[in-house]
Structures are given as C-alpha cells and as structure tokens.
PDB file of N, CA and C in Angstrom:
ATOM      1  N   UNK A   1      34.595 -62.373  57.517  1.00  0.00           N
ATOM      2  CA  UNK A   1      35.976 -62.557  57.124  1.00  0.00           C
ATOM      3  C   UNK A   1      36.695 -63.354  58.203  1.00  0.00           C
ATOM      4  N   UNK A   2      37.060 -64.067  57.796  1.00  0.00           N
ATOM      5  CA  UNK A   2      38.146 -64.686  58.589  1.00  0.00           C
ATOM      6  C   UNK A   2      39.660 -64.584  58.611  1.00  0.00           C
ATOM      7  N   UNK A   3      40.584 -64.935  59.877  1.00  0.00           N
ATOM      8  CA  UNK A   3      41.430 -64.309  59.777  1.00  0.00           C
ATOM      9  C   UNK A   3      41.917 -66.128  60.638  1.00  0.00           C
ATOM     10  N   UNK A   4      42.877 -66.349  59.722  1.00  0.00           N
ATOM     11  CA  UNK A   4      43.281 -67.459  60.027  1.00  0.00           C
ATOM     12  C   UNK A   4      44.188 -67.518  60.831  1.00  0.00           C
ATOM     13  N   UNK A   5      45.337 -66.640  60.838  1.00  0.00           N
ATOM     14  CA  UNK A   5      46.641 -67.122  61.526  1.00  0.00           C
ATOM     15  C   UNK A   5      45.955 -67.126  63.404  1.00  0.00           C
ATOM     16  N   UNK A   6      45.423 -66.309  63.672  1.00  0.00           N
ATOM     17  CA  UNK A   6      44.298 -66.057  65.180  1.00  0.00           C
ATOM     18  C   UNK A   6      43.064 -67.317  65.034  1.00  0.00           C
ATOM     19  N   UNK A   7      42.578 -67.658  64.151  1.00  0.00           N
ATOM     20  CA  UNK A   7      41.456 -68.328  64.063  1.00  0.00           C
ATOM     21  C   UNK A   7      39.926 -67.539  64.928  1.00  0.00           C
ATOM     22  N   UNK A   8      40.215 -66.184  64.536  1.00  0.00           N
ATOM     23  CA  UNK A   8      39.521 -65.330  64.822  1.00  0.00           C
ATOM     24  C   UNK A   8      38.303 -65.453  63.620  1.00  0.00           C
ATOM     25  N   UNK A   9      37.264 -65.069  63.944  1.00  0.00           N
ATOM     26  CA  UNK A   9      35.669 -64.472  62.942  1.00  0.00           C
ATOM     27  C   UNK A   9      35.387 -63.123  63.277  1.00  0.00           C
ATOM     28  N   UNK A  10      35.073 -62.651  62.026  1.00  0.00           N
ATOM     29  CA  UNK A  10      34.037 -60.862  62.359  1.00  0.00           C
ATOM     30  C   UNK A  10      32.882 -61.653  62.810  1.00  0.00           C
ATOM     31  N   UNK A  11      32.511 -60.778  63.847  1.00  0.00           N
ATOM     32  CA  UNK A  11      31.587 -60.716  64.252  1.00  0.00           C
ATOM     33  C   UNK A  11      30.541 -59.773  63.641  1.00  0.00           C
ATOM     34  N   UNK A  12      30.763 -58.727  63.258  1.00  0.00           N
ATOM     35  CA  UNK A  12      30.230 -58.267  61.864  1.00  0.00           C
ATOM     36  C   UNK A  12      30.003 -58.645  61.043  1.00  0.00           C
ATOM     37  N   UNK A  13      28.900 -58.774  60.140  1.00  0.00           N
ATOM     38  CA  UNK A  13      28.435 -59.213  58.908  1.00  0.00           C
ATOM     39  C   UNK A  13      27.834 -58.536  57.907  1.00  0.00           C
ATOM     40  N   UNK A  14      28.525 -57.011  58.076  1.00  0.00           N
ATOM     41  CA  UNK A  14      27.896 -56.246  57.085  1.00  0.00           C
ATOM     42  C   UNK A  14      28.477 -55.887  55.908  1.00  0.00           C
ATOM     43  N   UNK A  15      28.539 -55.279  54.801  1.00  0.00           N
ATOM     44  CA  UNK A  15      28.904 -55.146  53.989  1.00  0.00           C
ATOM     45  C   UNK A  15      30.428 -54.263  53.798  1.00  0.00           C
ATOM     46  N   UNK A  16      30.656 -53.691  54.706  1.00  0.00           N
ATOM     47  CA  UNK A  16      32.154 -52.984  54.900  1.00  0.00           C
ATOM     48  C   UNK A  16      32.949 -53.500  55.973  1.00  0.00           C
ATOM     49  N   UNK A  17      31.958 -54.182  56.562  1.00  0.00           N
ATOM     50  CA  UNK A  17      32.868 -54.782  58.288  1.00  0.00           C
ATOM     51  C   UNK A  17      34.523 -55.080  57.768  1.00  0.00           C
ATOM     52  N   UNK A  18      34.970 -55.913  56.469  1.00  0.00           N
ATOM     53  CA  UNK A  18      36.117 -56.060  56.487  1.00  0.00           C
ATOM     54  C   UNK A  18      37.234 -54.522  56.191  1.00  0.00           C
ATOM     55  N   UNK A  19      36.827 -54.418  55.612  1.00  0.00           N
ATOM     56  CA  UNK A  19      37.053 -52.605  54.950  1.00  0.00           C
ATOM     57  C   UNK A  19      37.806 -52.191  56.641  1.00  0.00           C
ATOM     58  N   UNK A  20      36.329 -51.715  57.869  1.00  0.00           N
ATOM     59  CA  UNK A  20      36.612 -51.778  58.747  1.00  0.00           C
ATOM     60  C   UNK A  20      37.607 -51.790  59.821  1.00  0.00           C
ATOM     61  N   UNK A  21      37.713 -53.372  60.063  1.00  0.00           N
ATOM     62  CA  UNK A  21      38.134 -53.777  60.728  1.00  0.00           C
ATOM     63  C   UNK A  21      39.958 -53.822  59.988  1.00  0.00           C
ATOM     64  N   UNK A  22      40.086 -53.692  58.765  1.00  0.00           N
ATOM     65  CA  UNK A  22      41.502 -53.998  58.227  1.00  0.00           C
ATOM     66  C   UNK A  22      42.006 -52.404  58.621  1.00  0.00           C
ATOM     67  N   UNK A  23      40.865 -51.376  58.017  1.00  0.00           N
ATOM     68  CA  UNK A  23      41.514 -49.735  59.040  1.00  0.00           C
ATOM     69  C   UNK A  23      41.422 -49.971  60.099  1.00  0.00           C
ATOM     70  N   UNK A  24      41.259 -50.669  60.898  1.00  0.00           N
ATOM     71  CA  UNK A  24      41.327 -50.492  62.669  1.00  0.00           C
ATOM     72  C   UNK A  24      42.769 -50.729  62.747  1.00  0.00           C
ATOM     73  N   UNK A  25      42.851 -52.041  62.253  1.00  0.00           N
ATOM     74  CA  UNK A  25      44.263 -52.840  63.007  1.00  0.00           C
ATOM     75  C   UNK A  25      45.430 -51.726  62.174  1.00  0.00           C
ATOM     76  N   UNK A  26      45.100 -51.615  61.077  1.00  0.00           N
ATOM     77  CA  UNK A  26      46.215 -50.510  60.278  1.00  0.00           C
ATOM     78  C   UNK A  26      46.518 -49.041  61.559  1.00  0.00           C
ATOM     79  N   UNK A  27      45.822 -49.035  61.771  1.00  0.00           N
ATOM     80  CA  UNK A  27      45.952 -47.340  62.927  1.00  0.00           C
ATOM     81  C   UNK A  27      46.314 -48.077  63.701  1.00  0.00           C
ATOM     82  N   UNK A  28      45.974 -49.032  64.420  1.00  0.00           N
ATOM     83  CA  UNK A  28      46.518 -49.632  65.441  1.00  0.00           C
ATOM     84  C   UNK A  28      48.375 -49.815  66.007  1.00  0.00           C
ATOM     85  N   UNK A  29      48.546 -50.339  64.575  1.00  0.00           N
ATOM     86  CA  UNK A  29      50.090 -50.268  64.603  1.00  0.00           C
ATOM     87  C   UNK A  29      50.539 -48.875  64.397  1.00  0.00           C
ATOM     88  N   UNK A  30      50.390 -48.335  64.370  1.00  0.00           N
ATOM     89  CA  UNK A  30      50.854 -46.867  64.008  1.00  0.00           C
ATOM     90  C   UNK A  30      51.594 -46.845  65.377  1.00  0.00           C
ATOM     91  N   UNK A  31      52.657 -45.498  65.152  1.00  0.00           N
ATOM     92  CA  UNK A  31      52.961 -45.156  66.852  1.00  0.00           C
ATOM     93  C   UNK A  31      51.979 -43.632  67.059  1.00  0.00           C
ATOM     94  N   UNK A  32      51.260 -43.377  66.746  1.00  0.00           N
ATOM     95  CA  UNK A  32      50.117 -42.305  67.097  1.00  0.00           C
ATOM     96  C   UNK A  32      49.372 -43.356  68.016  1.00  0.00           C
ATOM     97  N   UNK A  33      49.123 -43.949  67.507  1.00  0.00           N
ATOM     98  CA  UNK A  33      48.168 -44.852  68.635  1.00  0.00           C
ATOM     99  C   UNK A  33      49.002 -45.388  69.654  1.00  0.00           C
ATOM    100  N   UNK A  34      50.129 -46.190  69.682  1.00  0.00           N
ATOM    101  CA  UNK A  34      50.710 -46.864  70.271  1.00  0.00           C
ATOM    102  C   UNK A  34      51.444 -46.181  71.638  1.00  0.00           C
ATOM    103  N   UNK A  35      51.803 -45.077  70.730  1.00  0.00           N
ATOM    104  CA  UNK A  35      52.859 -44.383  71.755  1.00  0.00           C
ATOM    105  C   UNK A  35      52.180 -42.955  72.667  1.00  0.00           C
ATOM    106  N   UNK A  36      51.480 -42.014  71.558  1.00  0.00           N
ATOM    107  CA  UNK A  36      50.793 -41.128  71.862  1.00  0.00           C
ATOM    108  C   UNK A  36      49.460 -41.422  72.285  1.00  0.00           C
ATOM    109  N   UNK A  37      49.326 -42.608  72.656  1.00  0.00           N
ATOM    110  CA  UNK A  37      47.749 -42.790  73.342  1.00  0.00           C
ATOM    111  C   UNK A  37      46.324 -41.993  72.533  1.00  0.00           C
ATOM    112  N   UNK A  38      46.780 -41.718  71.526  1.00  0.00           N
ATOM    113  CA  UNK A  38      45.861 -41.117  70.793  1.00  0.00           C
ATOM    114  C   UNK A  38      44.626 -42.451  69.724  1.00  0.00           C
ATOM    115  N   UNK A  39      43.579 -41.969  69.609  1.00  0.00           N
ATOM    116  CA  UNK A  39      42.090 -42.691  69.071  1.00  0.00           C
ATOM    117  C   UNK A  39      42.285 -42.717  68.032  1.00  0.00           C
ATOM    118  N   UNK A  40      42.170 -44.134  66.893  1.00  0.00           N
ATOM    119  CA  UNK A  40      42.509 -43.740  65.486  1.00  0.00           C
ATOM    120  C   UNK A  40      42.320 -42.706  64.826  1.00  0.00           C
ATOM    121  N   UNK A  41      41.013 -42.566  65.065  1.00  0.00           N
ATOM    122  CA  UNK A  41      40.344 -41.356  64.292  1.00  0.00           C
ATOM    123  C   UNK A  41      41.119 -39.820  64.451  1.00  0.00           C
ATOM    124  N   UNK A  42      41.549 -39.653  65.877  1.00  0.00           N
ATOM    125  CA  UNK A  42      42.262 -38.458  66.122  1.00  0.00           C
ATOM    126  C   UNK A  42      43.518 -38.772  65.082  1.00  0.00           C
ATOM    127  N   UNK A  43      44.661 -39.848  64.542  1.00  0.00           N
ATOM    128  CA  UNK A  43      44.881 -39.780  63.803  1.00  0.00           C
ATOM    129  C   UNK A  43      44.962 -39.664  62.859  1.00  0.00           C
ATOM    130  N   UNK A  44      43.974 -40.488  61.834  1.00  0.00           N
ATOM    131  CA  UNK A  44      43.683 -39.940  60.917  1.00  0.00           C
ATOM    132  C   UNK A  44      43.405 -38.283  60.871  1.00  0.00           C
ATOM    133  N   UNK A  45      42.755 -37.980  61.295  1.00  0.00           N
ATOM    134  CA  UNK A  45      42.079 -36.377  61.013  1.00  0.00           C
ATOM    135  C   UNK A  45      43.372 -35.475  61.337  1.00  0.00           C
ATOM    136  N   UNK A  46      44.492 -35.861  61.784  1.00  0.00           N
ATOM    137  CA  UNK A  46      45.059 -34.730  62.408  1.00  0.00           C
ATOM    138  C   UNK A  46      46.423 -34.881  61.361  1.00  0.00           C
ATOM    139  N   UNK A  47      45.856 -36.281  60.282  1.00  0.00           N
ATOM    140  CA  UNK A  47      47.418 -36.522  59.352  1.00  0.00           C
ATOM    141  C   UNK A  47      48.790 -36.779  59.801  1.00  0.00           C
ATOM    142  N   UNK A  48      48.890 -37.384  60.887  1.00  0.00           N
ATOM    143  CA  UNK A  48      49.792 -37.626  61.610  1.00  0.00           C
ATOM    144  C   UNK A  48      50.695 -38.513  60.479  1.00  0.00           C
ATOM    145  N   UNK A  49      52.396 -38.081  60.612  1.00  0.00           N
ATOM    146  CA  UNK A  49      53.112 -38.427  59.842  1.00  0.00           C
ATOM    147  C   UNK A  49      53.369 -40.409  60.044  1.00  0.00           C
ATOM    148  N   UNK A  50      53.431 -40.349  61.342  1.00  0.00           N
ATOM    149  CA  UNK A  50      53.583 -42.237  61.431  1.00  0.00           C
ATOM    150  C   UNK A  50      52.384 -42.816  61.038  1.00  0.00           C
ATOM    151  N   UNK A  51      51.001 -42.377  60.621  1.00  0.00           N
ATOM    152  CA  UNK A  51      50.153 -43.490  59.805  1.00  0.00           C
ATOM    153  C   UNK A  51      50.822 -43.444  58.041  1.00  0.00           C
ATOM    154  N   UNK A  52      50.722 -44.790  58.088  1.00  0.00           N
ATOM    155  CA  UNK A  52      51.037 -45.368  56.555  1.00  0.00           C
ATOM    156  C   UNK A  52      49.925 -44.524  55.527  1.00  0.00           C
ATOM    157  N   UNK A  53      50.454 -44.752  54.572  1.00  0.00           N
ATOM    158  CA  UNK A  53      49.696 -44.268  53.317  1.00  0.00           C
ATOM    159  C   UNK A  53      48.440 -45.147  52.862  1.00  0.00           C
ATOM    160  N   UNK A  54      48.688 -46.954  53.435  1.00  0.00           N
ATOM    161  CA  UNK A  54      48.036 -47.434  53.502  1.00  0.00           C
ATOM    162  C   UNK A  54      47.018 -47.637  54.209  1.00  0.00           C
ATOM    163  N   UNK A  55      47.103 -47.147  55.312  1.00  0.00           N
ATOM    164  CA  UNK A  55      45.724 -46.715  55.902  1.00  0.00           C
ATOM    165  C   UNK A  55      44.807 -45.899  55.301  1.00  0.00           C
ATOM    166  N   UNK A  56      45.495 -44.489  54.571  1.00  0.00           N
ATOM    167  CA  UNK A  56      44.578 -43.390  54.484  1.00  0.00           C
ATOM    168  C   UNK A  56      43.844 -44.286  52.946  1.00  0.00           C
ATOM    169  N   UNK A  57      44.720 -44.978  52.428  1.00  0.00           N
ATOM    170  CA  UNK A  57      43.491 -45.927  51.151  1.00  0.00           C
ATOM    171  C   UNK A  57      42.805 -46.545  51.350  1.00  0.00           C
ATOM    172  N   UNK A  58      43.041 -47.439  52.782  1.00  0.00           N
ATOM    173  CA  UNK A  58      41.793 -48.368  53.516  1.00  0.00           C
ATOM    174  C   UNK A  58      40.842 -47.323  53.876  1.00  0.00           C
ATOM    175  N   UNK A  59      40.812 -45.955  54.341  1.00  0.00           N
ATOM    176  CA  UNK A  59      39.964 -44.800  54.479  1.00  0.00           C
ATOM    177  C   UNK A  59      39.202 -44.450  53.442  1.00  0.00           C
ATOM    178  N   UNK A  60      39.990 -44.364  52.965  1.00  0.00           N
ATOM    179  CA  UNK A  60      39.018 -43.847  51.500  1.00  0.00           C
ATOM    180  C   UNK A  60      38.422 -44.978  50.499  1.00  0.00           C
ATOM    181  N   UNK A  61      38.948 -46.318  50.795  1.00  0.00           N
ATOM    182  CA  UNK A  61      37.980 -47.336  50.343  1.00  0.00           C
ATOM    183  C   UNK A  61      36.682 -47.651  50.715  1.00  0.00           C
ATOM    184  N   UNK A  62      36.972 -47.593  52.392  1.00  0.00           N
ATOM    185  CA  UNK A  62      35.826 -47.663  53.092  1.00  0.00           C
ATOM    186  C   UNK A  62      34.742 -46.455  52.964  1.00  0.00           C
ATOM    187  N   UNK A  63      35.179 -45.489  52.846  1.00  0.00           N
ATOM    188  CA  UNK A  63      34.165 -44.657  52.154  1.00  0.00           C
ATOM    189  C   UNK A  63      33.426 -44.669  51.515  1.00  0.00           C
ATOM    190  N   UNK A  64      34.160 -45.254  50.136  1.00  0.00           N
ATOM    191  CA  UNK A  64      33.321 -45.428  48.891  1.00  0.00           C
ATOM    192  C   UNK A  64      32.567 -46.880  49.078  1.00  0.00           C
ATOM    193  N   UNK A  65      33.121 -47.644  50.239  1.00  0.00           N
ATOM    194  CA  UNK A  65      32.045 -48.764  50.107  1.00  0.00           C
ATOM    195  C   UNK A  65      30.538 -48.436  51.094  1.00  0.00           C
ATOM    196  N   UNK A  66      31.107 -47.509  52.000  1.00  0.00           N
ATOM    197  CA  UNK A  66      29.962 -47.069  52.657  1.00  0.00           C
ATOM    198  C   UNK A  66      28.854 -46.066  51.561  1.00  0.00           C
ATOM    199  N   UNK A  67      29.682 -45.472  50.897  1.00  0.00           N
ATOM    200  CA  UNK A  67      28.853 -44.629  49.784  1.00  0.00           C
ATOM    201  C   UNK A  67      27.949 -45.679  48.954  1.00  0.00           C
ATOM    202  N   UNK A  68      28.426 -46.249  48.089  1.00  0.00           N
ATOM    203  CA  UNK A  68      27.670 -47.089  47.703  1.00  0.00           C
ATOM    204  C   UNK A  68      26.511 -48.186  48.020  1.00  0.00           C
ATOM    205  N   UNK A  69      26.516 -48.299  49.202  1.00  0.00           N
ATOM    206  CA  UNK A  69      25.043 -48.653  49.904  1.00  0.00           C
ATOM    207  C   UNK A  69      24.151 -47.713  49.849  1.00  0.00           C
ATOM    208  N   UNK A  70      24.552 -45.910  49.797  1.00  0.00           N
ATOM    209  CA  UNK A  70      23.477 -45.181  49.810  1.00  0.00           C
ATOM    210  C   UNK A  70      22.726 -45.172  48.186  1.00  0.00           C
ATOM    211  N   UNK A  71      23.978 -45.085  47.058  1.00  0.00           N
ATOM    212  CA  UNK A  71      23.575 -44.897  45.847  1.00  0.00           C
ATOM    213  C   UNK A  71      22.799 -45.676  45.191  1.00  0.00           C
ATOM    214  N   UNK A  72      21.707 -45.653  45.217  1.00  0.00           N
ATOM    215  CA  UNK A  72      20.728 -46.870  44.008  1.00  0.00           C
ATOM    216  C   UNK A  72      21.673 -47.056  43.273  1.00  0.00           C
ATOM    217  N   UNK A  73      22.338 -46.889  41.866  1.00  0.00           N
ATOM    218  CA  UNK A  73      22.595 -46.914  40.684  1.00  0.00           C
ATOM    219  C   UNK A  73      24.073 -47.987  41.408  1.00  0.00           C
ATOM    220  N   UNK A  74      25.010 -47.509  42.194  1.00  0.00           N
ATOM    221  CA  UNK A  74      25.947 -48.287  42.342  1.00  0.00           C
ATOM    222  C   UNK A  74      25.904 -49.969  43.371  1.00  0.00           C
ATOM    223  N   UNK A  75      23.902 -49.541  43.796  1.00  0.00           N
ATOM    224  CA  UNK A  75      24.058 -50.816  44.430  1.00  0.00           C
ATOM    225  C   UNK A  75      24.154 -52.179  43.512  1.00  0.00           C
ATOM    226  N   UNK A  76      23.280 -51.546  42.198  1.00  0.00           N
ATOM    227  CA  UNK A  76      23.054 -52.681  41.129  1.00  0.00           C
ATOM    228  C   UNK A  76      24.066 -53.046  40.741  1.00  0.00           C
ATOM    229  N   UNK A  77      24.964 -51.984  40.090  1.00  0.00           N
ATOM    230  CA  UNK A  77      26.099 -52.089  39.272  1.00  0.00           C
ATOM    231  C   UNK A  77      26.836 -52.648  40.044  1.00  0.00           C
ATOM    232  N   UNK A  78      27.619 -52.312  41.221  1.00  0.00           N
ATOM    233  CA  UNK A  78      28.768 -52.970  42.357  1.00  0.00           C
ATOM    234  C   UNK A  78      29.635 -51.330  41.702  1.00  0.00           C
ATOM    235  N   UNK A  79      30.812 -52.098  42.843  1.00  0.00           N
ATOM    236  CA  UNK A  79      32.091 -51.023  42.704  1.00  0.00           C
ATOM    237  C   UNK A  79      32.561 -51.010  41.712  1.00  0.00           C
ATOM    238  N   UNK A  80      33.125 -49.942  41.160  1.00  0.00           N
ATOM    239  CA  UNK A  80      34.144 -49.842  39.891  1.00  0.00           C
ATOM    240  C   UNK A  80      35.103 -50.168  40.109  1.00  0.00           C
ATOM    241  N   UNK A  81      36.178 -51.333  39.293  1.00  0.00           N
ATOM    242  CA  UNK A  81      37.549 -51.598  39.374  1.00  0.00           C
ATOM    243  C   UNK A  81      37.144 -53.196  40.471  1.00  0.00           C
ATOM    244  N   UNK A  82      35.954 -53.533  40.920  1.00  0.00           N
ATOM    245  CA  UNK A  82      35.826 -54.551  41.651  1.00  0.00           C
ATOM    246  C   UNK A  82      35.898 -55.948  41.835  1.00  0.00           C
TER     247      UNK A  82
END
C-alpha cells in the first residue's frame, strides 16, 4: 500500500499488512497513546473512552482478515461484502 501524501511504501506485503498498519496509526492518534504513554494494544483491551469507534472496526476487520487465511472455504470464496 502506498501512502502518497509521505511517499511512504509498506514494507509489508502480506495479506492484512494494510488492515494493520491503518489500526496502528488510528491508536496512534488517540490521546491513550499520546498522552497516557500507554501501547495500542493496552488500549484497545482496556476500551479506553478516547479511541474512536473507528479503530475498534479496523480491529475487528483485521480479524476477520486474519481469520480468513486460516479458513479453507473463505480462502476460495474471499471476504463477504468485499
């Protein structure tokens, strides 16, 4: 994925890397991270009120895209709604 306005590249090339990397920077801005020096993940898990709602859907997208590499049946098919 590329990210133009930086003229940045993933260096990742796997199948969720964007998924990923779009929840990183999402926690990132948060003030759990920013202010409370706290690890995304400790945010997320602890439901902290300053992460967006949109993070916790980049969470649970990335899930289901990580899920679906395990599932035979959904590797053929792809994602639902995709």
């Amino acid at each position: 994925m590329d990210y133009p306005e930086t003229g940045e590249v993933l260096k990742d090339r796997t199948r969720c890397a964007h998924l990923r990397a779009q929840l990183k920077m999402c926690l990132l801005r948060t003030d759990c991270c920013k202010k409370d020096r706290r690890t995304p993940r400790e945010c997320l898990k602890s439901r902290d009120p300053s992460v967006p709602e949109e993070c916790y859907s980049l969470w649970h997208t990335l899930f289901d895209c990580k899920h679906s590499m395990l599932d035979a049946r959904r590797r053929f098919r792809g994602i639902k709604g995709y």
